[in-house]
Protein backbone atom coordinates (compact mmCIF):
# COMPACT_ATOMS: atom_id res chain seq x y z
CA UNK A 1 157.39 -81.55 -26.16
CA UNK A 2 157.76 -83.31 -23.28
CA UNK A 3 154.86 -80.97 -21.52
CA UNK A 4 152.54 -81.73 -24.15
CA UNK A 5 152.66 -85.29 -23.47
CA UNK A 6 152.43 -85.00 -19.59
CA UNK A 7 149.49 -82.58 -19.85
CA UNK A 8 147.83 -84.02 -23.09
CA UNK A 9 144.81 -85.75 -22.64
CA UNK A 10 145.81 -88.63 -24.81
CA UNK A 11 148.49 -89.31 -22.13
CA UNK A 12 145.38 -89.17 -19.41
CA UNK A 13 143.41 -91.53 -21.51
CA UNK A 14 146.78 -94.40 -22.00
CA UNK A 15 147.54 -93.90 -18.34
CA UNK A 16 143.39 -94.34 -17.39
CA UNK A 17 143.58 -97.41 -20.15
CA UNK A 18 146.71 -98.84 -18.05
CA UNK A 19 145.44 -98.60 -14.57
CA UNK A 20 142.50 -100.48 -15.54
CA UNK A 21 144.36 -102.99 -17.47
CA UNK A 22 146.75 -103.57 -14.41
CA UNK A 23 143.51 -103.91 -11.76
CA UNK A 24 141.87 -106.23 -13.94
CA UNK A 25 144.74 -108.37 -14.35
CA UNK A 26 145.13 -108.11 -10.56
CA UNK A 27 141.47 -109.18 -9.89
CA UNK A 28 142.17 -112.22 -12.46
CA UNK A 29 145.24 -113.21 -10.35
CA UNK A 30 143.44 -112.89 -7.28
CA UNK A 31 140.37 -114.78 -8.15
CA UNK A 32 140.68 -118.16 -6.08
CA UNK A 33 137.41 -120.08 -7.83
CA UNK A 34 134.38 -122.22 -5.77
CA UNK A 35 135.37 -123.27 -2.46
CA UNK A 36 136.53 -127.31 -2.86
CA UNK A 37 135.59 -128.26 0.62
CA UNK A 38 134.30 -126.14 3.79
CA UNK A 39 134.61 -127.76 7.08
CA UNK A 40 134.66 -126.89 10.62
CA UNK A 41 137.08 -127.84 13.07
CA UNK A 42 138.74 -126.42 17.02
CA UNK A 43 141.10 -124.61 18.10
CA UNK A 44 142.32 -122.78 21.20
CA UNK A 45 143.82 -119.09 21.08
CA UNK A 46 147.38 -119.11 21.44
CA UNK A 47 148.39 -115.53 21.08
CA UNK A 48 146.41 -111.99 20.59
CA UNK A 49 147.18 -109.24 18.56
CA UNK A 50 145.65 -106.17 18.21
CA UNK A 51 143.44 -107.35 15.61
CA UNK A 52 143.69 -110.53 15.55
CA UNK A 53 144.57 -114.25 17.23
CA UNK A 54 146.55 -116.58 16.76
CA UNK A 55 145.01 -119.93 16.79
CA UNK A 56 146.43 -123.60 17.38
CA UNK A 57 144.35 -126.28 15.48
CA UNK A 58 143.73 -129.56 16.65
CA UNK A 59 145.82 -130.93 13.62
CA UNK A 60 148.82 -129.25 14.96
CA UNK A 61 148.23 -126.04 12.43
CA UNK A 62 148.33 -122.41 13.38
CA UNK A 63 145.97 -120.20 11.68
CA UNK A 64 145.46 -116.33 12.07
CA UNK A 65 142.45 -115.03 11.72
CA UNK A 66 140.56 -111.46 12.37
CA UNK A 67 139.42 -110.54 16.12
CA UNK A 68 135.61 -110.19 15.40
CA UNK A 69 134.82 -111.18 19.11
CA UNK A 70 136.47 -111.04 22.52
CA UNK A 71 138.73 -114.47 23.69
CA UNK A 72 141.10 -115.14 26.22
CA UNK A 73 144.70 -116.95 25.90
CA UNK A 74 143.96 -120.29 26.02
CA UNK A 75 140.21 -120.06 25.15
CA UNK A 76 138.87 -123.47 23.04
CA UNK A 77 137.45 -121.77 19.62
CA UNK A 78 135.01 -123.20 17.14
CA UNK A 79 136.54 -122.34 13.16
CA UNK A 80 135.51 -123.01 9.66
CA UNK A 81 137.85 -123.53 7.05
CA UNK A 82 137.37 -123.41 3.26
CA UNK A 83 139.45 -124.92 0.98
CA UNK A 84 140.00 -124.01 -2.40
CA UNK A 85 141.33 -125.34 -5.57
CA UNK A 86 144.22 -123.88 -5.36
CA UNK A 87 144.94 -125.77 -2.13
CA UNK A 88 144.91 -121.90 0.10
CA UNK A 89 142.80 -122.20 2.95
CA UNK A 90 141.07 -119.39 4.92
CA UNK A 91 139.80 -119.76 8.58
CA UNK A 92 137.15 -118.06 9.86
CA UNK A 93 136.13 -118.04 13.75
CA UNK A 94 132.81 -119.18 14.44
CA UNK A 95 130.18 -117.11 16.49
CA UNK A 96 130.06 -117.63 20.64
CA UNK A 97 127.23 -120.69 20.73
């Protein structure tokens, strides 16, 4: 009995039915809406990681965000935050000008 419902493909359909149940759900969670407010700001690189720095804002913040370019310790940084409603912020590191 218990072989018939492992192998049956009713049990592939419910468990195909539940994944996608469960990853929509996730993607609903996830979803954080139109940006509120996008703004740029400075910063200078306090630490590095392998992929990515740690960065000291000039409102006392620290921020990581992903090494897409090459800095130094110390380095003065050009970021943009966005803001969004549910008051989580991402920072992004600005290109080299």
């Amino acid at each position: 009995m218990l072989k018939l419902l492992i192998e049956g493909r009713s049990a592939k359909a419910y468990t195909l039915a539940a994944m996608l149940v469960v990853m929509s759900l996730f993607f609903w969670f996830v979803d954080e809406g139109e940006p509120v407010k996008v703004y740029q700001t400075q910063g200078i690189i306090e630490k590095i990681y392998e992929k990515a720095y740690l960065v000291r804002l000039a409102d006392g913040r620290s921020v990581r965000v992903i090494r897409e370019q090459e800095y130094t310790k110390g380095t003065p940084v050009e970021l943009q935050i966005t803001q969004y409603p549910s008051k989580k912020e991402r920072a992004k590191l600005l290109p080299k000008s």
